[in-house]
Protein backbone atom coordinates (compact mmCIF):
# COMPACT_ATOMS: atom_id res chain seq x y z
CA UNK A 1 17.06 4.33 -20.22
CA UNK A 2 14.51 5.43 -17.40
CA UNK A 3 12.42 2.47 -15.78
CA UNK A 4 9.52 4.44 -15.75
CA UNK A 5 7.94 7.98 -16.84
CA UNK A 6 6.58 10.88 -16.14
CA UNK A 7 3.91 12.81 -17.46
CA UNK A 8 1.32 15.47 -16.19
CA UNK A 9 -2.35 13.72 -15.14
CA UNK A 10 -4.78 16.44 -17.09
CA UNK A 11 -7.66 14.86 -15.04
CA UNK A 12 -6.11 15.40 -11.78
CA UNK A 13 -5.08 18.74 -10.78
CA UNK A 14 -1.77 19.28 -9.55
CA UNK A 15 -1.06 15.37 -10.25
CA UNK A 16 1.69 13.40 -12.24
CA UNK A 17 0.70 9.90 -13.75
CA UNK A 18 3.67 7.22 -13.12
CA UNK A 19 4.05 4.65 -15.75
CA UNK A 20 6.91 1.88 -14.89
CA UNK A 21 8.78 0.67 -18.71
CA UNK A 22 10.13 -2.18 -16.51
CA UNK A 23 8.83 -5.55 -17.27
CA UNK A 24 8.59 -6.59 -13.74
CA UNK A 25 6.71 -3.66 -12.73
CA UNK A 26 4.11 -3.10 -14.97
CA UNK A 27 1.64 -0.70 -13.19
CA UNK A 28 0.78 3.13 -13.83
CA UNK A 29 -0.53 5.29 -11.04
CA UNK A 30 -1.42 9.19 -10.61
CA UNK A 31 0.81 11.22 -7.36
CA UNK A 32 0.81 14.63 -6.09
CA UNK A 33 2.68 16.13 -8.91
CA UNK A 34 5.47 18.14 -6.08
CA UNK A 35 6.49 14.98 -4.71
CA UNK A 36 9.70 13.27 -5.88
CA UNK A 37 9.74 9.36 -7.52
CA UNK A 38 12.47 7.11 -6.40
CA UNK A 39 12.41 3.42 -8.41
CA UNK A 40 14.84 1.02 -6.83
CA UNK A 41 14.74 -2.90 -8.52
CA UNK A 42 17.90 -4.02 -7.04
CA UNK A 43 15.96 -7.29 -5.10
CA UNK A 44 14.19 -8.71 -7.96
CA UNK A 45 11.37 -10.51 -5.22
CA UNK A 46 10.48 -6.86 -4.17
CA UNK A 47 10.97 -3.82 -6.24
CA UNK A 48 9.64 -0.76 -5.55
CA UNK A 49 8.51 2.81 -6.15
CA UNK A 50 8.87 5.36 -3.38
CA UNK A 51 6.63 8.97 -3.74
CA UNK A 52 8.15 11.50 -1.86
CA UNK A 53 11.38 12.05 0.38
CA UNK A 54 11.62 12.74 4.51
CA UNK A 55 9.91 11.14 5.19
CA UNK A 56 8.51 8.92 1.88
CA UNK A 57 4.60 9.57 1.59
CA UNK A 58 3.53 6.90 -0.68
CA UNK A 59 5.08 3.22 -1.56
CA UNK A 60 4.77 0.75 -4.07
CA UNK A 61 5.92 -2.67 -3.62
CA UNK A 62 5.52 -5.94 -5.80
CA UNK A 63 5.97 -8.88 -2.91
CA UNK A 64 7.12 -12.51 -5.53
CA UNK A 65 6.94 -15.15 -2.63
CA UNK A 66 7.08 -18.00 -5.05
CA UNK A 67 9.89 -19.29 -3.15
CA UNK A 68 7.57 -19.44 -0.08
CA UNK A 69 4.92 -21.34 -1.97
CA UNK A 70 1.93 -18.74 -0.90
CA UNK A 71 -1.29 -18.57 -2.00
CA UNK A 72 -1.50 -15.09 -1.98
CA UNK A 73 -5.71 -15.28 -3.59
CA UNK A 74 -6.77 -17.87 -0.73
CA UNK A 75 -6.33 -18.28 2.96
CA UNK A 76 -2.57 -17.48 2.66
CA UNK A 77 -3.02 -13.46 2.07
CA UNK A 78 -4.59 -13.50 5.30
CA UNK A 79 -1.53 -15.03 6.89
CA UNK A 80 0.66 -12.87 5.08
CA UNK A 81 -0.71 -10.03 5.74
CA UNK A 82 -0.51 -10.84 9.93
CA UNK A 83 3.07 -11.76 9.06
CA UNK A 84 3.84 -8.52 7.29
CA UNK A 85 1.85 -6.56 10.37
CA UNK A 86 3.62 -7.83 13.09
CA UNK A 87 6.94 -7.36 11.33
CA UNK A 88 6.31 -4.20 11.22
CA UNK A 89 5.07 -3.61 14.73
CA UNK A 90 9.11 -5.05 15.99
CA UNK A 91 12.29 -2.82 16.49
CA UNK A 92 15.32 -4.25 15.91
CA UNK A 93 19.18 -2.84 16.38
CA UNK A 94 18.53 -0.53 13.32
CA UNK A 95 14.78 0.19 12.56
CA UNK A 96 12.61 1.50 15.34
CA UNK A 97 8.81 -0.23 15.05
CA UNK A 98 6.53 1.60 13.09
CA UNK A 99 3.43 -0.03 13.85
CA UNK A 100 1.59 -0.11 17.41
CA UNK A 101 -1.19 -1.67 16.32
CA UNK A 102 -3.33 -2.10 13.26
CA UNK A 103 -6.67 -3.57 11.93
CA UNK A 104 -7.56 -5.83 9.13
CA UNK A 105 -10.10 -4.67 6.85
CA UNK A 106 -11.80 -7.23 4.28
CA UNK A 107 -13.60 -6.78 1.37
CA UNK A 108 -17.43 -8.16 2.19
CA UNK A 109 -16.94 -7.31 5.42
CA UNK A 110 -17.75 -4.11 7.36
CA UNK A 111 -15.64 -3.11 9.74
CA UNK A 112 -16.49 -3.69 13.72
CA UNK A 113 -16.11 -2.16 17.13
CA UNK A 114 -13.90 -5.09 17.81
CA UNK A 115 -10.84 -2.56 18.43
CA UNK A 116 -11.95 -0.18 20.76
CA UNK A 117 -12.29 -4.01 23.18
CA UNK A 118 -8.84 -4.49 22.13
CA UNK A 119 -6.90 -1.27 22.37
CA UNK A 120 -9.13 0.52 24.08
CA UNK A 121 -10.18 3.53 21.50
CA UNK A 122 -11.84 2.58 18.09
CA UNK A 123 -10.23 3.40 14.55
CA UNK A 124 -11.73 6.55 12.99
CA UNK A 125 -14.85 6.25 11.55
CA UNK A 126 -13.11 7.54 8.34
CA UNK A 127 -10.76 4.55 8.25
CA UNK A 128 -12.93 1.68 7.95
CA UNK A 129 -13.77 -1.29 5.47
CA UNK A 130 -11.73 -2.55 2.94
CA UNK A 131 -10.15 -0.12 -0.01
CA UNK A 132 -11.13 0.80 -3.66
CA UNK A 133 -8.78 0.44 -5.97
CA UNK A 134 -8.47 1.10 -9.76
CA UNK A 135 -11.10 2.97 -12.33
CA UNK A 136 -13.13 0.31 -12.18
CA UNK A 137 -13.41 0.39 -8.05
CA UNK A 138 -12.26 -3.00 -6.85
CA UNK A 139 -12.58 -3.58 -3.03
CA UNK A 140 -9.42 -5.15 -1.47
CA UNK A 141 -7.96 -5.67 1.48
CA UNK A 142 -5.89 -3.28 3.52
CA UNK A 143 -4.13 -2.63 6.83
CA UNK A 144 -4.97 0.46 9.01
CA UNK A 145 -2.57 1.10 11.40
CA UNK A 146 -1.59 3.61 14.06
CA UNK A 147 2.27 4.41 14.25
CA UNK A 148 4.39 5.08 17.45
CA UNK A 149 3.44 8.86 17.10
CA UNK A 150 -0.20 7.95 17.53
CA UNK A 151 -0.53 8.53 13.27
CA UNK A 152 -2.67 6.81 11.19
CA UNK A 153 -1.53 4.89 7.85
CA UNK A 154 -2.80 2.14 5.48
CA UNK A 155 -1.26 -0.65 3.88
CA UNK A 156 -3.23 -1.93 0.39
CA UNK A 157 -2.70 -5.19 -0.49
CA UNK A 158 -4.25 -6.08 -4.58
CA UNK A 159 -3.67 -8.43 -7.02
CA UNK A 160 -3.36 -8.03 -10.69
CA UNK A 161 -4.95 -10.09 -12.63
CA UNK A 162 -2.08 -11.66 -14.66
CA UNK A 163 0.45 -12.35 -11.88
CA UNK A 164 0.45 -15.82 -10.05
CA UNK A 165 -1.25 -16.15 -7.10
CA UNK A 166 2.46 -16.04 -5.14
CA UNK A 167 2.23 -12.36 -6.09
CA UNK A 168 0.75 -9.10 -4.71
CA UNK A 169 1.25 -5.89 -4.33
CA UNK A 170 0.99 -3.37 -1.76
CA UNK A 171 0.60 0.16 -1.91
CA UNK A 172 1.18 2.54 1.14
CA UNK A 173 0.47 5.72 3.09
CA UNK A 174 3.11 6.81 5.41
CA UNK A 175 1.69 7.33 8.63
CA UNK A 176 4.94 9.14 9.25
CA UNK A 177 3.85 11.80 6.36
CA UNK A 178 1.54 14.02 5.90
CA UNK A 179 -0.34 12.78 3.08
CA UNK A 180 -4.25 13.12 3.41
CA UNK A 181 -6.14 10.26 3.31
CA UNK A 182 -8.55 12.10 0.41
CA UNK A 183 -5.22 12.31 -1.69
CA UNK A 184 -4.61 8.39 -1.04
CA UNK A 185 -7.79 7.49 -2.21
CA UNK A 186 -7.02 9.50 -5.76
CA UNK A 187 -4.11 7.61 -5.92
CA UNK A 188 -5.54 3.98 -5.23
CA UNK A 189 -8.20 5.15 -7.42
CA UNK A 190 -5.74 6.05 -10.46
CA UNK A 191 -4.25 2.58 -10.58
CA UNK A 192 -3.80 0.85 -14.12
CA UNK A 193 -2.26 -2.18 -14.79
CA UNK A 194 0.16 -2.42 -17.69
C-alpha cells in the first residue's frame, strides 16, 4: 500500500493535490502537477515528502523533538529556528552549505531594513513578512534565505493544531530550483490538515 495519493487539483490548473494515508503524516497539499513525489519515513522524528528531482523544488518535513524537550509554540521555535539556520549555513566533509545568510520573518511583525546594515543589500521587497498558510490564511513564521549561488529560498515553519507543542513542520522552496515564488505561495496556500 502507497503512503499517500495522488489526484488531479480541479481548482488549480496544471496542479496535483498530495494526500499522505500515513498516520504520522497527516497533511494534504496541492504541487505543480509535472513534478515527481518522493515520501521517505525511514527516521520516524523526521519524515518527509520531497516535490521534484535535480534538484528537489519543494520539501515537507515533520521535525518530533520531544526528545529535546522544545517548546516549539513559545520562545523555543525561535531558538530552533536559529539552530536549524545556522546548520544550514555550515559545510561539512559531505554537504556543501546551502545557506549564506537568511532573515527571520514573524508573524505581527513587518519586516525591517535591518539586513541591508548587516549584509550590506536588503532582501527583495517581494520576500518580506511572515507567510500565509492554509485556506483559511494563517500567518507563520518563515526563513528567507539567499544560497551560495546568490538564490533566494524560504523555509515555513507551522504548527498543526493537534500535534504537541515539540512538533512542527516545515515546508520549503529550494533556492537551488527554479520554483517561482507565486507557485510557492499556491502551495502554502493549499495546505489541509488531515
Amino acid at each position: 500500500m502507497e503512503d499517500f495519493t495522488l489526484e488531479p487539483d480541479y481548482s488549480l490548473r496544471g496542479f496535483k493535490r498530495y494526500s499522505s494515508t500515513d498516520p504520522r503524516f497527516p497533511l494534504s497539499l496541492s504541487y505543480p502537477g509535472d513534478l515527481d513525489v518522493m515520501y521517505n519515513c525511514v527516521q520516524d522524528t523526521s519524515p518527509f515528502v520531497d516535490f521534484g528531482r535535480d534538484p528537489w523544488q519543494i520539501s515537507v518535513t515533520r521535525w518530533d523533538r520531544t526528545e529535546e524537550r522544545y517548546n516549539l509554540r513559545g520562545d523555543g521555535l525561535y531558538e530552533f529556528i536559529k539552530q536549524d539556520m545556522n546548520k544550514l549555513m555550515r559545510s561539512t566533509q559531505y554537504v556543501s552549505a546551502l545557506v549564506n545568510r537568511y532573515s527571520l520573518e514573524w508573524p505581527g511583525q513587518h519586516s525591517s531594513k535591518l539586513g541591508k546594515a548587516l549584509f550590506g543589500s536588503a532582501w527583495p521587497e517581494n520576500l518580506r513578512g511572515p507567510a500565509l498558510v492554509g485556506e483559511r490564511a494563517m500567518e507563520v513564521p518563515r526563513a528567507i534565505y539567499e544560497s551560495p549561488a546568490h538564490r533566494y529560498g524560504e523555509r515555513v515553519y507551522v504548527w498543526r493544531p493537534y500535534d504537541s507543542p515539540s512538533i512542527i513542520w516545515t515546508i520549503w522552496r529550494n533556492a537551488g530550483a527554479d520554483l517561482a515564488e507565486d507557485t510557492f505561495k499556491r502551495v502554502l496556500r493549499s495546505l489541509r490538515w488531515l
